[in-house]
Protein backbone atom coordinates (compact mmCIF):
# COMPACT_ATOMS: atom_id res chain seq x y z
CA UNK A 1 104.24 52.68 54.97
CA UNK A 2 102.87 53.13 58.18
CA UNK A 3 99.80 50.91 58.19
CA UNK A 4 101.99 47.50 57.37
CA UNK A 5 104.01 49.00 60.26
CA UNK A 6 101.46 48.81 62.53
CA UNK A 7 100.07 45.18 60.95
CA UNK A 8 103.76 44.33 61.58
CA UNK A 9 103.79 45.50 65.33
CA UNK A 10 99.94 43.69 65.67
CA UNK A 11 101.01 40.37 64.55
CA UNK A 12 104.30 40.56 66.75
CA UNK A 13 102.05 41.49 69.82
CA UNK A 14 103.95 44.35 70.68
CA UNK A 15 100.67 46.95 69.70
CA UNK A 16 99.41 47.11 72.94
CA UNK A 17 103.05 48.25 74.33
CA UNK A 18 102.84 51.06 71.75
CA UNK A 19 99.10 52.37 72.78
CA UNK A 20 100.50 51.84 76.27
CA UNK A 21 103.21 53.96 75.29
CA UNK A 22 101.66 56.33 74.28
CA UNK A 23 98.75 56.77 76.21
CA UNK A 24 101.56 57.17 78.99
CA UNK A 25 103.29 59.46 76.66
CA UNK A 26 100.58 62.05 76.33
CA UNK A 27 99.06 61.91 80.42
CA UNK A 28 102.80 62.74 81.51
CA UNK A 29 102.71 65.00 79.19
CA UNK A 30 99.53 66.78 80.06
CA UNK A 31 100.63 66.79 83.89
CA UNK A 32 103.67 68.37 83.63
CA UNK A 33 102.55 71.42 81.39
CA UNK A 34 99.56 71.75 84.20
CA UNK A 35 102.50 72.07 86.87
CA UNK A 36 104.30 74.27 85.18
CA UNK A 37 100.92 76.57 84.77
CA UNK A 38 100.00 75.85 88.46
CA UNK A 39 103.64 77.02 89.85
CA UNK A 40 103.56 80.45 87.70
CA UNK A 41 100.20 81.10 89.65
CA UNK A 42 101.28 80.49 92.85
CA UNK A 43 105.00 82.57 92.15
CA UNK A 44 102.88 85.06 90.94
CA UNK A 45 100.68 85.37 94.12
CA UNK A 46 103.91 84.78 96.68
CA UNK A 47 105.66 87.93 94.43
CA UNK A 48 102.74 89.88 95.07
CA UNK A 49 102.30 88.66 98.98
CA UNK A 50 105.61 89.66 99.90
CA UNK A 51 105.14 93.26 98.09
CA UNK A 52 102.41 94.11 100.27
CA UNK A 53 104.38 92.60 102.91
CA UNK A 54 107.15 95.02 102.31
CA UNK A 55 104.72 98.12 101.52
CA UNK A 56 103.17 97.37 104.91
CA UNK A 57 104.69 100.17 107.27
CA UNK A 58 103.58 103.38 108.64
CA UNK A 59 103.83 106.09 106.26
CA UNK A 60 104.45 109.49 108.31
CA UNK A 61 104.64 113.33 107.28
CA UNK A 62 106.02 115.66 110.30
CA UNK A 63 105.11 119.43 111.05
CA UNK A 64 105.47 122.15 113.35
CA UNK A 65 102.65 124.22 114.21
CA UNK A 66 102.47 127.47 116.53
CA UNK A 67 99.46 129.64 118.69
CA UNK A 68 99.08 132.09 120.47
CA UNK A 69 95.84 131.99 122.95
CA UNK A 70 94.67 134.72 125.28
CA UNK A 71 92.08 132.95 128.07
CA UNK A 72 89.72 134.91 129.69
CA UNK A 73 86.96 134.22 132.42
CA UNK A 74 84.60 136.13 134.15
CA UNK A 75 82.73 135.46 137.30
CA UNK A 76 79.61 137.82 137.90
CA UNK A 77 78.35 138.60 141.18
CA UNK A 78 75.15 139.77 142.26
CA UNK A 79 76.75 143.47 142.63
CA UNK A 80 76.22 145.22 139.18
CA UNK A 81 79.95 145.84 138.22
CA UNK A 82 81.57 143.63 140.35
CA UNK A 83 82.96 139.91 138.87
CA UNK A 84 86.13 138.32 139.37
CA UNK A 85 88.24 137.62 136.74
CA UNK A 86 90.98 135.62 135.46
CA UNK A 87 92.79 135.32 132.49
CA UNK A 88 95.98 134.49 130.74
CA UNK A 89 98.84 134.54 127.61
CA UNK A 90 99.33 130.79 126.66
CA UNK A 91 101.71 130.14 123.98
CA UNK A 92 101.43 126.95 122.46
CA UNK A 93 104.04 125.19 120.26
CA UNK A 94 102.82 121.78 119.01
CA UNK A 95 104.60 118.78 116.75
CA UNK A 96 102.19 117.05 114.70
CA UNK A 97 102.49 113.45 112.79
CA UNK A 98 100.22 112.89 109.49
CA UNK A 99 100.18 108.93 109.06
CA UNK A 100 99.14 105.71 107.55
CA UNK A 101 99.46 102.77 108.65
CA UNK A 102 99.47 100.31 105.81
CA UNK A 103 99.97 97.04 107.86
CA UNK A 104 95.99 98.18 107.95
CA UNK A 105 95.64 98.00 104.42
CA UNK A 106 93.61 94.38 103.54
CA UNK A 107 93.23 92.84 100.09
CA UNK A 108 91.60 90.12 98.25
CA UNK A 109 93.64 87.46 96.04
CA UNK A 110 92.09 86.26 93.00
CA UNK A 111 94.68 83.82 91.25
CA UNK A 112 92.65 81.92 89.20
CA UNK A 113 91.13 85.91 87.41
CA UNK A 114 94.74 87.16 88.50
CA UNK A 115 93.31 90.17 90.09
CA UNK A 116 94.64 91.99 93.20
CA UNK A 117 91.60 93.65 95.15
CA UNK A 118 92.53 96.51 97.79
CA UNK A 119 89.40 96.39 100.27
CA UNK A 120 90.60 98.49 102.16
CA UNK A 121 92.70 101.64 103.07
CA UNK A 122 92.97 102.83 106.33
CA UNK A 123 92.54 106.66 107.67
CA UNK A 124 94.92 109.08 108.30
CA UNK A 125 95.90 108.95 111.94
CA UNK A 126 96.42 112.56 113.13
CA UNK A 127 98.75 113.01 116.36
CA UNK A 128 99.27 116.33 118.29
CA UNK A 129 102.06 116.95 120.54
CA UNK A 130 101.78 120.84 121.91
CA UNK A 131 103.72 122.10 124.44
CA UNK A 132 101.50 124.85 126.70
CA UNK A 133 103.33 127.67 128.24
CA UNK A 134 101.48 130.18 130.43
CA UNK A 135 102.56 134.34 130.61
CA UNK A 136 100.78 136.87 132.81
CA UNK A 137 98.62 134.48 134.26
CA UNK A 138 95.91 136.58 136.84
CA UNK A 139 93.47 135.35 139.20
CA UNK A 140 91.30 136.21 142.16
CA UNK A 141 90.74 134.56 145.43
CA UNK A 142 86.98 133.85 144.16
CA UNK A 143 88.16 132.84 140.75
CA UNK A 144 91.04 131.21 140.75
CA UNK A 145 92.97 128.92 137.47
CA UNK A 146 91.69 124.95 138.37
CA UNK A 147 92.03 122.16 136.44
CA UNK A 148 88.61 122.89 134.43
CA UNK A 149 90.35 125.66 133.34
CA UNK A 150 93.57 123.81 131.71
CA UNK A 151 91.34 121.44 130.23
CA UNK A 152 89.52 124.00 128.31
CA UNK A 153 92.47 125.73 126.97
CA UNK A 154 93.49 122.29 125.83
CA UNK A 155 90.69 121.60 123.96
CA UNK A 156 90.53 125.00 122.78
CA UNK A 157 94.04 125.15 121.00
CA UNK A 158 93.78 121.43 119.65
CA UNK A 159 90.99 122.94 117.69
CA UNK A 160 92.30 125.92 116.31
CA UNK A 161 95.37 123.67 115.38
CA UNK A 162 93.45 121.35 114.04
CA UNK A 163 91.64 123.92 111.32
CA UNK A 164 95.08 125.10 110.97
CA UNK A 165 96.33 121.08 109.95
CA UNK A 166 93.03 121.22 107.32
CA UNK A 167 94.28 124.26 105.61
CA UNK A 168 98.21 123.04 105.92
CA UNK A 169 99.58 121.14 103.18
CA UNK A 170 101.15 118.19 106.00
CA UNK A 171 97.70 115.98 104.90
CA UNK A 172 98.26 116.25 101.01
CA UNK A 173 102.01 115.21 101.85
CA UNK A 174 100.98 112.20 103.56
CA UNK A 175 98.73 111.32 100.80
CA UNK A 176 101.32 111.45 98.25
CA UNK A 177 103.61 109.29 100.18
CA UNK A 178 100.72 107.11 100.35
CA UNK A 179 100.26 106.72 96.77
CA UNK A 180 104.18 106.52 96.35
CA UNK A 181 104.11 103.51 98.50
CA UNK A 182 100.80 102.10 96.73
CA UNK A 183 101.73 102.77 93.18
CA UNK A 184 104.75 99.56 93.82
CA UNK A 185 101.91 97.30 94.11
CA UNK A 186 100.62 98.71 90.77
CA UNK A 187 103.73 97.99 89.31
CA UNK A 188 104.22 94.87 90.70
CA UNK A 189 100.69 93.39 89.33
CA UNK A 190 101.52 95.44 85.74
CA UNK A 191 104.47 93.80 85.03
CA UNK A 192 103.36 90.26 86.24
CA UNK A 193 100.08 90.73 84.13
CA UNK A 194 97.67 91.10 86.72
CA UNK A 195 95.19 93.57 87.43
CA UNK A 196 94.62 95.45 90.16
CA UNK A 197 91.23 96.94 91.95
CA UNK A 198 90.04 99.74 94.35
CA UNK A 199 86.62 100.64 95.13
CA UNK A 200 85.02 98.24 92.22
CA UNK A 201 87.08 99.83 89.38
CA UNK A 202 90.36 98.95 87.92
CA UNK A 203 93.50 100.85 88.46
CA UNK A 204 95.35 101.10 85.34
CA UNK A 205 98.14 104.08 86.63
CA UNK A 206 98.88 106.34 89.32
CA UNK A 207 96.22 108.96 88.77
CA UNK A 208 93.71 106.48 88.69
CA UNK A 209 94.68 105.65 92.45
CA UNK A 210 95.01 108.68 93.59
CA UNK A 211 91.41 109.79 92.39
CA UNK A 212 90.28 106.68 94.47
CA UNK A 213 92.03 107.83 97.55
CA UNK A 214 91.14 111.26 97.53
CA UNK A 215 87.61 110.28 96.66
């Protein structure tokens, strides 16, 4: 039936209109499914753009720390058992701010392997506020408090309250909200079936992020 259909069509000229036809037909055809394929790509990577856009804020756990320092110094003369001393009670009360900021966080884009690449995560940034006040504060005329002397207890107590931050749980905190923020760009690549990367190995759920961070 269909071969004296298409001797019919050849001997009316009108065979070359068909292949035309068709050829047309199946290019079209081809181009438009590409399109389609092309736009789903680039949705994909906008979706996933604008996630990190939105995760992209600083992520900041707050405590309150306290010390107690007792300065002392001790200027020795020549005389055996004469110095000059000074010394004083400094109470120090001190705010301190645990924080990411992930508008630091930078990424690779593969479309084409739709895989999300973090490169990069940045520090913690640690920030002390302490407030110094200074009780039975005693000096000598030789020996006197100077600005040496304020500087030191300065460094002195960021340090202590710095050892007491390490054995606090204010960094773990932060980390957590870290990974709370990270784990929606997990879920964002999950669910538009893409994969996503830390550190040269895939992250397939939360605890596989966190041991990445933490490492």
């Amino acid at each position: 039936m269909l071969i004296p259909l298409v001797q019919a069509i050849g001997r009316s000229g009108k065979l070359i209109y068909l292949l035309i036809f068709l050829i047309v037909g199946f290019l079209g055809y081809q181009f438009f499914t590409k399109k389609s394929n092309t736009t789903t790509i680039e949705y994909d990577t906008n979706l996933i753009q604008v996630q990190i856009k939105n995760v992209g804020k600083l992520v900041v756990t707050e405590g309150h720390f306290a010390e107690v320092l007792t300065y002392k110094d001790k200027k020795e003369t020549y005389i055996p058992g004469l110095s000059f001393d000074k010394k004083a009670l400094v109470v120090i009360n001190a705010d301190v701010t645990v924080g990411f900021d992930l508008s630091k966080v930078t990424y690779d884009i593969d479309a084409k392997n739709k895989m999300l690449t973090i490169t990069n995560i940045p520090k913690e940034e640690i920030k002390i506020s302490p407030d110094f006040k200074y009780y039975d504060t005693e000096s000598s005329t030789f020996n006197e408090f100077t600005g040496e002397d304020y500087n030191k207890i300065n460094k002195i107590a960021r340090a202590n309250l710095a050892k007491k931050i390490e054995k606090s749980t204010l960094k773990t905190n932060a980390q957590n909200r870290l990974l709370s923020e990270l784990s929606k760009m997990l879920i964002v690549t999950n669910s538009l079936g893409w994969t996503l990367s830390y550190k040269g190995n895939v992250v397939k759920n939360d605890k596989d992020l966190e041991l990445k961070i933490i490492d």
